[in-house]
N, C-alpha and C. Protein backbone atom coordinates (compact mmCIF):
# COMPACT_ATOMS: atom_id res chain seq x y z
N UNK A 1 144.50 -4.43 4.22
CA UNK A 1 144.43 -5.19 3.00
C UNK A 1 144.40 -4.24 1.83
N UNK A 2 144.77 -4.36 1.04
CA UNK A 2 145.37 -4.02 -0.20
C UNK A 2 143.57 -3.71 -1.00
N UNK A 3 143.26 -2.84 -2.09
CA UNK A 3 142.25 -2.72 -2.76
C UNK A 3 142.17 -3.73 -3.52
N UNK A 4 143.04 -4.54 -4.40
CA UNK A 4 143.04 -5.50 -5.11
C UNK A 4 142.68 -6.99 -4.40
N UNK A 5 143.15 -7.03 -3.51
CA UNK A 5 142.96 -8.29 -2.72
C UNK A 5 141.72 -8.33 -1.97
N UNK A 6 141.12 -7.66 -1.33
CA UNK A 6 139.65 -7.27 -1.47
C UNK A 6 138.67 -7.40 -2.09
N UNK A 7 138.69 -6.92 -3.25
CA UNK A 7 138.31 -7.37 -4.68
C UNK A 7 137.83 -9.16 -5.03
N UNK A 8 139.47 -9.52 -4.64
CA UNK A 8 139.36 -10.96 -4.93
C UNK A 8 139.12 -11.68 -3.54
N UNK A 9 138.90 -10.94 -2.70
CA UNK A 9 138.23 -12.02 -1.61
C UNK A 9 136.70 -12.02 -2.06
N UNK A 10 136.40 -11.14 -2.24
CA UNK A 10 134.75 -10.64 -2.31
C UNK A 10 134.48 -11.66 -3.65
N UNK A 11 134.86 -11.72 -4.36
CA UNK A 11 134.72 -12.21 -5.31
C UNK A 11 134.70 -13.99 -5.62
N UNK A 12 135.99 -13.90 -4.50
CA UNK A 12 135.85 -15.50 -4.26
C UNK A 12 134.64 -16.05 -3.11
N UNK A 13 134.78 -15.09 -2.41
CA UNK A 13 133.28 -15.47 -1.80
C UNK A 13 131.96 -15.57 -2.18
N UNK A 14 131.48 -14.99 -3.03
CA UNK A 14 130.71 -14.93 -4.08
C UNK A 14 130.89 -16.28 -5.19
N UNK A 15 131.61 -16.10 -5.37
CA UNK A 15 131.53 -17.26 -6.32
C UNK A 15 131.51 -18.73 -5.48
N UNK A 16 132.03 -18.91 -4.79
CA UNK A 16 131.85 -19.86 -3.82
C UNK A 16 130.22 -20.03 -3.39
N UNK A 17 129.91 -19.16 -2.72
CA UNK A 17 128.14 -19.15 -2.21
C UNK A 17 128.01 -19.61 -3.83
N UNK A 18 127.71 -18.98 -5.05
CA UNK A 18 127.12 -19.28 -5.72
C UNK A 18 127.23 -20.50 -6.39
N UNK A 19 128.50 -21.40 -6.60
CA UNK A 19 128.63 -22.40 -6.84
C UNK A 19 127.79 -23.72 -6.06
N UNK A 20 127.77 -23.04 -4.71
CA UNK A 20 126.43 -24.27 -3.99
C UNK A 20 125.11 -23.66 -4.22
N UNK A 21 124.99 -23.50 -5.03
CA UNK A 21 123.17 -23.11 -5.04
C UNK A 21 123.02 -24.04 -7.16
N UNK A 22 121.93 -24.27 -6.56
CA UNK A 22 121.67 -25.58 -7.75
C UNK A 22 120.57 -25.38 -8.15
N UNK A 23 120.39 -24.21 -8.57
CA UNK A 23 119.42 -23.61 -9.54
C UNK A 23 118.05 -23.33 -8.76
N UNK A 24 117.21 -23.32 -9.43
CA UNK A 24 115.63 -22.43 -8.99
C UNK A 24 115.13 -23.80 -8.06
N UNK A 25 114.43 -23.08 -7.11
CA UNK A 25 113.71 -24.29 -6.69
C UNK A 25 112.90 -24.92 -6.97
N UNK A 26 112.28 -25.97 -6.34
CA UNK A 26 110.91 -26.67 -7.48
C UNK A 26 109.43 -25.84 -7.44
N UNK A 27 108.39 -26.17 -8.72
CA UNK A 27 107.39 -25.16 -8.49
C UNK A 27 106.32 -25.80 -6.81
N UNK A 28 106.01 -24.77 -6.32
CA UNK A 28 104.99 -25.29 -5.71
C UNK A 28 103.62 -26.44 -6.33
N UNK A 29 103.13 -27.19 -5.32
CA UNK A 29 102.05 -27.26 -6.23
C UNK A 29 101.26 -26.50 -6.19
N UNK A 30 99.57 -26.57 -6.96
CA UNK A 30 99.15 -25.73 -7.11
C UNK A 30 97.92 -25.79 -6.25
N UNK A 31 97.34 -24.38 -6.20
CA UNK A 31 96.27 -24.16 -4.77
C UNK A 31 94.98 -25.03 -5.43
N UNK A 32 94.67 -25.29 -4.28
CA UNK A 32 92.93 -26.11 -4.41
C UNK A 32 92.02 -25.18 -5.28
N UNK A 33 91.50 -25.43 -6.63
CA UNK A 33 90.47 -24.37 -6.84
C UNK A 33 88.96 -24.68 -6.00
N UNK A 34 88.85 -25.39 -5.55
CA UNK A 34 87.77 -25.48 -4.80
C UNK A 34 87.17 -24.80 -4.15
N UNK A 35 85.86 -24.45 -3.33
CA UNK A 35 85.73 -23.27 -2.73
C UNK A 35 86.36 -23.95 -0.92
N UNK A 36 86.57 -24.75 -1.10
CA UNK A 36 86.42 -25.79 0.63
C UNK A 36 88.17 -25.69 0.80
N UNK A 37 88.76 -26.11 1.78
CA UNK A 37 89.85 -25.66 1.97
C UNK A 37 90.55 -27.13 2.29
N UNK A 38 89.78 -28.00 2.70
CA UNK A 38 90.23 -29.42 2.69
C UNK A 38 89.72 -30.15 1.26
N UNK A 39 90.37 -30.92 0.80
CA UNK A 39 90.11 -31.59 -0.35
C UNK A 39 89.54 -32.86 -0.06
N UNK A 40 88.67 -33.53 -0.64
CA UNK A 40 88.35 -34.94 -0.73
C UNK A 40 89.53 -35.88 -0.97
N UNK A 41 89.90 -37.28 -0.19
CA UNK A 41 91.41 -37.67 -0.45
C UNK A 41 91.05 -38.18 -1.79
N UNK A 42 92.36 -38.02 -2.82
CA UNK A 42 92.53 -38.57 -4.03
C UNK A 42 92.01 -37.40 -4.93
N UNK A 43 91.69 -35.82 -4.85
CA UNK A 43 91.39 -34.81 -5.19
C UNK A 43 92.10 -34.22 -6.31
N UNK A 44 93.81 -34.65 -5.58
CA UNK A 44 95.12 -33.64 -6.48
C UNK A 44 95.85 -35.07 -6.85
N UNK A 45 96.75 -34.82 -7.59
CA UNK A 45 97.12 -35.88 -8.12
C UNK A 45 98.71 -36.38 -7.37
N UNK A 46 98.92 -37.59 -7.84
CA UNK A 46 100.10 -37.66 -6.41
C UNK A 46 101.27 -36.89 -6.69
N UNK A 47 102.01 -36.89 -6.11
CA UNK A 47 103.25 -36.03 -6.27
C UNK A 47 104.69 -36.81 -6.23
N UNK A 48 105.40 -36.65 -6.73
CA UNK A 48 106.57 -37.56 -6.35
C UNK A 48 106.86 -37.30 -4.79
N UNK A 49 107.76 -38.39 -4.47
CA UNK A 49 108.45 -38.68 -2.96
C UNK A 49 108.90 -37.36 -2.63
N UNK A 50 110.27 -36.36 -3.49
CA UNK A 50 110.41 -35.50 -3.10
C UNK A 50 110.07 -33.93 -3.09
N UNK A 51 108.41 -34.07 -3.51
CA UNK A 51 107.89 -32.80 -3.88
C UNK A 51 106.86 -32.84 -2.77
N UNK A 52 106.65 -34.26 -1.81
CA UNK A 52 105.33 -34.24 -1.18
C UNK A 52 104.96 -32.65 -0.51
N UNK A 53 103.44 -32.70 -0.55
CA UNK A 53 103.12 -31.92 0.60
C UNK A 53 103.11 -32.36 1.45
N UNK A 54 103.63 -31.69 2.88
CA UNK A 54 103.76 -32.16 4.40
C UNK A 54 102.23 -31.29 4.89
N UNK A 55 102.83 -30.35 4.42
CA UNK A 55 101.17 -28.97 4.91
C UNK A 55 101.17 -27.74 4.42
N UNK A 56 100.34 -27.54 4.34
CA UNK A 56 99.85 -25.60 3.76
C UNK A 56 99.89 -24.76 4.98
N UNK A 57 99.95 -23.71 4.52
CA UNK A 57 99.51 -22.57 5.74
C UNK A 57 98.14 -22.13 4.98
N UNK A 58 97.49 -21.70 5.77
CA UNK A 58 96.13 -21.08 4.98
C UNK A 58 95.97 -19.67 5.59
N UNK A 59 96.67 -19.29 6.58
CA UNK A 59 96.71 -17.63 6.92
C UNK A 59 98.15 -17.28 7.55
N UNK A 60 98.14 -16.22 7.30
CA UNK A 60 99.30 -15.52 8.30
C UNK A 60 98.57 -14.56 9.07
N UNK A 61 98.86 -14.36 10.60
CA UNK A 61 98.99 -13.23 11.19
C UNK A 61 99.94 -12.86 11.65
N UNK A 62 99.59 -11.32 11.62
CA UNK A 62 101.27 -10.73 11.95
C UNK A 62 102.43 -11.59 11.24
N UNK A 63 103.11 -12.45 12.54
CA UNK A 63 104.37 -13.09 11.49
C UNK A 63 104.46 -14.37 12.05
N UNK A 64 103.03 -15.03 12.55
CA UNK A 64 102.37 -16.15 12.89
C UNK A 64 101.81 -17.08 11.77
N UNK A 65 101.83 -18.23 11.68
CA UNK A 65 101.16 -19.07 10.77
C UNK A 65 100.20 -19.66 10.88
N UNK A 66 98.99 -20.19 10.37
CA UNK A 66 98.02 -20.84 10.34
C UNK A 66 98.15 -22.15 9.82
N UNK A 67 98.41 -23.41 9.84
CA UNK A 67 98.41 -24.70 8.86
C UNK A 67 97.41 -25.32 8.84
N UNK A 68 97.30 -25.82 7.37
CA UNK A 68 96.02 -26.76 7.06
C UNK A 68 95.85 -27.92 8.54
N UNK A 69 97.03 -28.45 9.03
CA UNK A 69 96.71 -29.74 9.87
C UNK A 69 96.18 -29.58 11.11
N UNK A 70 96.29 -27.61 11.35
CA UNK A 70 95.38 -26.94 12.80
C UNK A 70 94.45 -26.67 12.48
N UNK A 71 93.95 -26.04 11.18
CA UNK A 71 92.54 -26.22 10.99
C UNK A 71 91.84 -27.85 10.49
N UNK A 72 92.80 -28.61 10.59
CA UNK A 72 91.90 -29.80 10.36
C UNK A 72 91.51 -30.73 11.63
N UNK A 73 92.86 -30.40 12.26
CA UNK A 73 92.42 -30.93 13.92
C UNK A 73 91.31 -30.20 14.60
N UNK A 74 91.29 -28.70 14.57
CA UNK A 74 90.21 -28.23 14.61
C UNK A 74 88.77 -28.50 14.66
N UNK A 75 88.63 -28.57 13.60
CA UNK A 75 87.67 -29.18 12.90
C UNK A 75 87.17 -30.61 13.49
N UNK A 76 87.83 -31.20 13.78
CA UNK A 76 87.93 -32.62 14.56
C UNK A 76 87.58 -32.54 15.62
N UNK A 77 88.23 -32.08 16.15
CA UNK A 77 87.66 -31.62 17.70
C UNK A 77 86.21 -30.86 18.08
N UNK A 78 86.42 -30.00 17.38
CA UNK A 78 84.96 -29.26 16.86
C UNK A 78 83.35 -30.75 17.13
N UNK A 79 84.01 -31.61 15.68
CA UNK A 79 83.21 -32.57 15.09
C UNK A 79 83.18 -33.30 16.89
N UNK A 80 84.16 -33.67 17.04
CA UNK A 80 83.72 -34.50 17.98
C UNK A 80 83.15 -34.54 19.45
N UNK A 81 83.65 -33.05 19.48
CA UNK A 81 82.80 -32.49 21.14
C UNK A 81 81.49 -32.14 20.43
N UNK A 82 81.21 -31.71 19.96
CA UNK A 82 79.90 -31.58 19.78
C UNK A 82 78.77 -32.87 18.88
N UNK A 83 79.73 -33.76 18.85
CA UNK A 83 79.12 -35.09 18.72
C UNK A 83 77.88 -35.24 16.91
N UNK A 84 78.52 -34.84 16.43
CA UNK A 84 77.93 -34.49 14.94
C UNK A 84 78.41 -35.52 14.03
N UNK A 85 76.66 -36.09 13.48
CA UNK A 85 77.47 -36.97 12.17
C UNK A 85 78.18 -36.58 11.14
N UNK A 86 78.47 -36.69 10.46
CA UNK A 86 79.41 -36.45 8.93
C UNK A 86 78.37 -35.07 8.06
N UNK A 87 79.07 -34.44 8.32
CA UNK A 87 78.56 -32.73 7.65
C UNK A 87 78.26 -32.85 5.81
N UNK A 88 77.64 -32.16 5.90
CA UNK A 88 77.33 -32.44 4.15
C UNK A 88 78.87 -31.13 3.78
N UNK A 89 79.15 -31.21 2.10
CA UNK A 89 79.93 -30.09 2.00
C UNK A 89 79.94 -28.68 2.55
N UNK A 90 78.27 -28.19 1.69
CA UNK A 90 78.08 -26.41 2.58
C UNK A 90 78.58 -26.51 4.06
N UNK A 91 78.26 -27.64 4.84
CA UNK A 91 78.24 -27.35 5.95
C UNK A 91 79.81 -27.58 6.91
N UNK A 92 80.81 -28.52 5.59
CA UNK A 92 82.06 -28.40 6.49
C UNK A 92 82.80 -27.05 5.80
N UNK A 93 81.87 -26.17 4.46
CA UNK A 93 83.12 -25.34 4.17
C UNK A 93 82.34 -23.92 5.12
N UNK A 94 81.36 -24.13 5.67
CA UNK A 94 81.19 -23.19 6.49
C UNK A 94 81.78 -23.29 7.75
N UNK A 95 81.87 -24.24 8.47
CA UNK A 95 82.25 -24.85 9.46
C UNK A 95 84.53 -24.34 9.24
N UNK A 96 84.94 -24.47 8.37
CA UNK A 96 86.29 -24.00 8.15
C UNK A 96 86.11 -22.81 7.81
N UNK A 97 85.22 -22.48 7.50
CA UNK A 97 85.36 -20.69 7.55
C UNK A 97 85.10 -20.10 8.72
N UNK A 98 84.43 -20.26 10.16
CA UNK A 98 84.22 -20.08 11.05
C UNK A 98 85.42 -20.55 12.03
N UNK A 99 86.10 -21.77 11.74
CA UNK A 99 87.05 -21.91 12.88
C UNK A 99 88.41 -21.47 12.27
N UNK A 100 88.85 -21.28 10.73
CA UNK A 100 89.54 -20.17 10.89
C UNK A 100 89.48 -18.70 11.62
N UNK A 101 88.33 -18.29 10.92
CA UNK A 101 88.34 -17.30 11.57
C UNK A 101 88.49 -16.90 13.28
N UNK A 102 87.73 -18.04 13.94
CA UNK A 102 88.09 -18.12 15.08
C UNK A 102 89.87 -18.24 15.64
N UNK A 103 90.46 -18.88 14.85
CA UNK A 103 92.18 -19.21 14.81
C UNK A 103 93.22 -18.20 14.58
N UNK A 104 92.31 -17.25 13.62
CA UNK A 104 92.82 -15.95 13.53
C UNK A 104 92.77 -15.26 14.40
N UNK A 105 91.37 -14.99 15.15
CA UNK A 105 91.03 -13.69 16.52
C UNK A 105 91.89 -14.29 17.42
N UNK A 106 92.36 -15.45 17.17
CA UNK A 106 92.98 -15.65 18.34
C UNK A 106 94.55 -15.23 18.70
N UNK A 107 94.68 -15.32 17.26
CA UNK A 107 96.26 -15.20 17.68
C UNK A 107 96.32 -13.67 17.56
């Protein structure tokens, strides 16, 4: 192939990729300032249909993920084998700081 025609492949390829891309993506929302890692429902405000949150990650290891809905099942399971009424706050944001951490050693 010719240096010129090269040029204009590269170029048309490029411009092509870039013609399907439709600008910046949307902002995230924004992190819980809370010190607790689960929110009370009705906490954040709603979000439109196509911005929902599905789930957070709340750690990475290595090139492993952590999601809010494993530390909340967690937590559940936790609550319910060990047969415990309804935790005051201190005691569920200690309680998610402990079974993360446990979620972490693990992986």
């Amino acid at each position: 192939m010719k240096p010129g025609r090269v040029t204009a492949a590269v170029w048309l390829a490029v411009t092509t990729t870039l013609a399907g891309c439709k600008g910046a993506p949307p902002a995230l929302p924004p992190a819980p300032a809370a010190k607790s890692l689960l929110l009370p429902p009705g906490a954040t405000p709603a979000l439109p249909p196509e911005q929902a949150v599905i789930d957070r990650v709340v750690a990475v290891v290595n090139e492993d993920v952590i999601l809010i809905s494993e530390l909340q099942e967690a937590i559940a399971l936790y609550l319910r084998d060990n047969q415990q009424s309804t935790p005051t706050p201190e005691q569920v944001t200690e309680l998610e700081r402990r079974l993360l951490q446990r979620m972490i050693d693990q992986r």
